[in-house]
N, C-alpha and C. Protein backbone atom coordinates (compact mmCIF):
# COMPACT_ATOMS: atom_id res chain seq x y z
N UNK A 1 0.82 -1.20 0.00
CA UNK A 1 0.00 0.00 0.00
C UNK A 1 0.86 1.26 0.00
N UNK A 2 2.18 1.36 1.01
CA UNK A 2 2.80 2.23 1.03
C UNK A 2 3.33 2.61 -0.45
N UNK A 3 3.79 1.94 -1.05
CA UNK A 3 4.41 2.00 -2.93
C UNK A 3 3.33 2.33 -3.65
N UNK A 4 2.22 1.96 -3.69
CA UNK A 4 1.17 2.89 -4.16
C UNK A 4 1.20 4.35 -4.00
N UNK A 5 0.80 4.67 -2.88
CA UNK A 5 0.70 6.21 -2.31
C UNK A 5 2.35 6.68 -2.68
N UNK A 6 3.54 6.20 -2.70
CA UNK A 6 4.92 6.87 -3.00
C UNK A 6 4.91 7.01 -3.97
N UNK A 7 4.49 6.04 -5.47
CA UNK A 7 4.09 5.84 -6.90
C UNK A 7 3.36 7.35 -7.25
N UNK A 8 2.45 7.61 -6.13
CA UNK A 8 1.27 8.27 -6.46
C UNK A 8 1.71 9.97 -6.33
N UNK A 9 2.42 10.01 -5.29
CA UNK A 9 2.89 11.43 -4.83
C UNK A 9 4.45 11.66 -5.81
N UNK A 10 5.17 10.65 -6.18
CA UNK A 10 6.47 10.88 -7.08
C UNK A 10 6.20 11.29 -8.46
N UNK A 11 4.44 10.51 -8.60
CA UNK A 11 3.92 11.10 -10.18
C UNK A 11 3.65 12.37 -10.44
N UNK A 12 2.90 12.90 -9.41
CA UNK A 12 2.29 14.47 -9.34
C UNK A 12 3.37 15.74 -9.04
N UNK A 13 4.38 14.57 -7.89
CA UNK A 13 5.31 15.75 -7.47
C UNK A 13 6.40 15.93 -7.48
N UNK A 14 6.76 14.75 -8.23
CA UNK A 14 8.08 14.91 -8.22
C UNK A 14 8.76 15.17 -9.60
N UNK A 15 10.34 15.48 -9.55
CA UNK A 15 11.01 15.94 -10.62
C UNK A 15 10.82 14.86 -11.67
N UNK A 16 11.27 15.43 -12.93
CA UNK A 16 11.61 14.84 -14.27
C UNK A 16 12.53 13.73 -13.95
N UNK A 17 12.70 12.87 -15.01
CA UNK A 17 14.28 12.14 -14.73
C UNK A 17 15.03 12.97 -15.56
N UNK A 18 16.37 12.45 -15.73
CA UNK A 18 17.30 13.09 -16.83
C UNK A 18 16.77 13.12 -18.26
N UNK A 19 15.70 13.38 -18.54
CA UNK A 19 15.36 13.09 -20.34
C UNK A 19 16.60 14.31 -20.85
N UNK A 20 16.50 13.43 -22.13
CA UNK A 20 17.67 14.18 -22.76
C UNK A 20 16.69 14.10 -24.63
N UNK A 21 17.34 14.79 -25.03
CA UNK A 21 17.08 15.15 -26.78
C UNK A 21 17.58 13.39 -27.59
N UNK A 22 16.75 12.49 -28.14
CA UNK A 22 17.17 11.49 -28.34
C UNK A 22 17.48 10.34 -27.70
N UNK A 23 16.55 10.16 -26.30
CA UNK A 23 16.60 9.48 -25.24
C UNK A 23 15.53 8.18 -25.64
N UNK A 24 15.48 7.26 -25.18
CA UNK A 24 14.64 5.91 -25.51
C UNK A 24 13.81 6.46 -24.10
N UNK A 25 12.11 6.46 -24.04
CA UNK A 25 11.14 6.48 -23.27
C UNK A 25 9.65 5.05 -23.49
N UNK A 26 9.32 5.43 -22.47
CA UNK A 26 8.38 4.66 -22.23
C UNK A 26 7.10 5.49 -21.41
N UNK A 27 6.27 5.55 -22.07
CA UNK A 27 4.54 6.54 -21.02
C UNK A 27 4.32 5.99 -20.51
N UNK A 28 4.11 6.43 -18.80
CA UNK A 28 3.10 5.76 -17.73
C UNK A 28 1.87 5.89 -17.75
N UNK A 29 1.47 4.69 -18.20
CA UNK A 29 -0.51 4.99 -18.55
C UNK A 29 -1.08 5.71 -17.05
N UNK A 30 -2.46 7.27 -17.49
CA UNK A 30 -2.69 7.98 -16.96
C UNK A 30 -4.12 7.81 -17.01
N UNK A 31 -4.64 8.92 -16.27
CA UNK A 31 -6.38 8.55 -16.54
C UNK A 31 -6.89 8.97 -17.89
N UNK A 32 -5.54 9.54 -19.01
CA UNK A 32 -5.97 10.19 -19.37
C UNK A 32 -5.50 9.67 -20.93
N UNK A 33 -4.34 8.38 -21.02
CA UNK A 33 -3.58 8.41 -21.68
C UNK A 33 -3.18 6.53 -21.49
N UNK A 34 -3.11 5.73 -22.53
CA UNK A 34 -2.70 4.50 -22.20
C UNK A 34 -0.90 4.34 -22.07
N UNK A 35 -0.75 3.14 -21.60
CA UNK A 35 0.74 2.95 -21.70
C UNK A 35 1.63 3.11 -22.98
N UNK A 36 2.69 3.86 -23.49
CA UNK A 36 3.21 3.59 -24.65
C UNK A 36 4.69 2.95 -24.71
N UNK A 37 5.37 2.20 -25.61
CA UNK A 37 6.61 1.75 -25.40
C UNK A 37 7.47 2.35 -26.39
N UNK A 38 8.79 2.00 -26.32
CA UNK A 38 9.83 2.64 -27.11
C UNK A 38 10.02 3.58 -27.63
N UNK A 39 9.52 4.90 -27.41
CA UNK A 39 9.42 6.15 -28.00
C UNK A 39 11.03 7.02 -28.28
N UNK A 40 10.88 7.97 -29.09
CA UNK A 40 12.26 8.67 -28.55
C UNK A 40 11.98 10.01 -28.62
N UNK A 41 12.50 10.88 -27.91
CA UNK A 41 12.71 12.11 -27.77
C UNK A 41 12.94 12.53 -28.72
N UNK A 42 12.16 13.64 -29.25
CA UNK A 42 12.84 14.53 -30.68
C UNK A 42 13.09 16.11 -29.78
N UNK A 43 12.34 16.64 -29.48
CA UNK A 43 12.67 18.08 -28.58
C UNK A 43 11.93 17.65 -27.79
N UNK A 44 12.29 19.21 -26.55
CA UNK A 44 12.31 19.18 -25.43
C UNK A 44 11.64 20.80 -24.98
N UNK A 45 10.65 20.72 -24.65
CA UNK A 45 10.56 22.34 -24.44
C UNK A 45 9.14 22.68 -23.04
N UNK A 46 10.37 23.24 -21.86
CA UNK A 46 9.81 23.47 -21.09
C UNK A 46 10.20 22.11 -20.13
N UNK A 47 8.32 21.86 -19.46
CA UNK A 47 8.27 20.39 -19.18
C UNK A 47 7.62 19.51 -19.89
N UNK A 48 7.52 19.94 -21.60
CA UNK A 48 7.24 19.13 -22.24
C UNK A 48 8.36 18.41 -23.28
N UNK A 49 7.94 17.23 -23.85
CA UNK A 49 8.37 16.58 -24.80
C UNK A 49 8.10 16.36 -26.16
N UNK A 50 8.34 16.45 -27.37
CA UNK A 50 7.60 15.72 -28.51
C UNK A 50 8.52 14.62 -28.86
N UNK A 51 7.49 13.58 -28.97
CA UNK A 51 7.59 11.81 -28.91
C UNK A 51 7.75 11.36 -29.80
N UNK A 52 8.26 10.51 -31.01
CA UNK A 52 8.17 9.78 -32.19
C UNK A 52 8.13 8.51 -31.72
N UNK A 53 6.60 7.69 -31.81
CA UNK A 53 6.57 6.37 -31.12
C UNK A 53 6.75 5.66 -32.29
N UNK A 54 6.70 3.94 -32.09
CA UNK A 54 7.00 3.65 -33.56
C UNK A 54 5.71 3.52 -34.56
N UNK A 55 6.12 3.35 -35.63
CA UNK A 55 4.86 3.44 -36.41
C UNK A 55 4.50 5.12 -37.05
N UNK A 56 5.86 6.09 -36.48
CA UNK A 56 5.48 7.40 -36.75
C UNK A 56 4.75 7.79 -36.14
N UNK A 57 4.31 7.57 -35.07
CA UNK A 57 3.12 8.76 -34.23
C UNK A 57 4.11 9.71 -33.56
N UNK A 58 3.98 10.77 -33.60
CA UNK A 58 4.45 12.23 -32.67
C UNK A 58 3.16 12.32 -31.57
N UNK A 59 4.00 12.60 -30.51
CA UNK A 59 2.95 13.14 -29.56
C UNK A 59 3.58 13.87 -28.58
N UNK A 60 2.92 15.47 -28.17
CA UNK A 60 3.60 16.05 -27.49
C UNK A 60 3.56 15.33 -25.64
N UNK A 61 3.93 15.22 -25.02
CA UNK A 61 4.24 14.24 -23.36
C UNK A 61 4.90 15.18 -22.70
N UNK A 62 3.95 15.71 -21.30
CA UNK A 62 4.30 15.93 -20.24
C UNK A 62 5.70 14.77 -19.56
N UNK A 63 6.88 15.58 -19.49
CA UNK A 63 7.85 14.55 -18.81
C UNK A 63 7.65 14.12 -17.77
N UNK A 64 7.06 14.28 -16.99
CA UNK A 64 6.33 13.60 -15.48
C UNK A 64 6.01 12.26 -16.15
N UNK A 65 5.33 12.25 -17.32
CA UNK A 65 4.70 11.04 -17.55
C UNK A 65 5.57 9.58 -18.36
N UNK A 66 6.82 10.48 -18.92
CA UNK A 66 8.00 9.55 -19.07
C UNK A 66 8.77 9.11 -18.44
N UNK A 67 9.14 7.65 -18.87
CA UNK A 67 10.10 6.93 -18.09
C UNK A 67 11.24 6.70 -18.99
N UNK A 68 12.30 6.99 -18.61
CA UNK A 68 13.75 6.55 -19.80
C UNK A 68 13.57 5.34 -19.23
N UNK A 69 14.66 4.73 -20.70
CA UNK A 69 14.84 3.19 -20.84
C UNK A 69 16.04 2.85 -20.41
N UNK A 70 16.52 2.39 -19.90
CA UNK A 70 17.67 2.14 -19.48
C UNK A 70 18.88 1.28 -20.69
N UNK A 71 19.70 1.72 -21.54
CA UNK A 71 20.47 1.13 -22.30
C UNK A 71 21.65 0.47 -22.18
């Protein structure tokens, strides 16, 4: 229960990770938004992102809601 509620307060409140310009991501499905995999960073502006998932979709992503991939 406790990792829930830490999950829950690190999503809303806490910092970015290191995203960088050309970084491998992954979306944490939201109430608002499903899970996405392998994306990459094309820019960076602000605390937002624009995404190139595969298949060609762009989508602009709040970085709160990305997770880097670990390479």
């Amino acid at each position: 229960m406790i990792t829930i509620i830490a999950t829950a307060i690190e999503r809303f409140f806490g910092t970015p990770e290191n995203i960088e310009v050309n970084a491998r991501v992954n979306r944490v499905a939201g109430l608002a938004a499903a899970e996405k995999y392998d994306g990459r960073v094309l820019k960076i502006t602000g605390n937002r992102a624009k995404v190139c998932w595969p298949k060609g979709e762009k989508t602009v992503e709040d970085l709160n809601s990305l997770v880097l991939i670990a390479e």
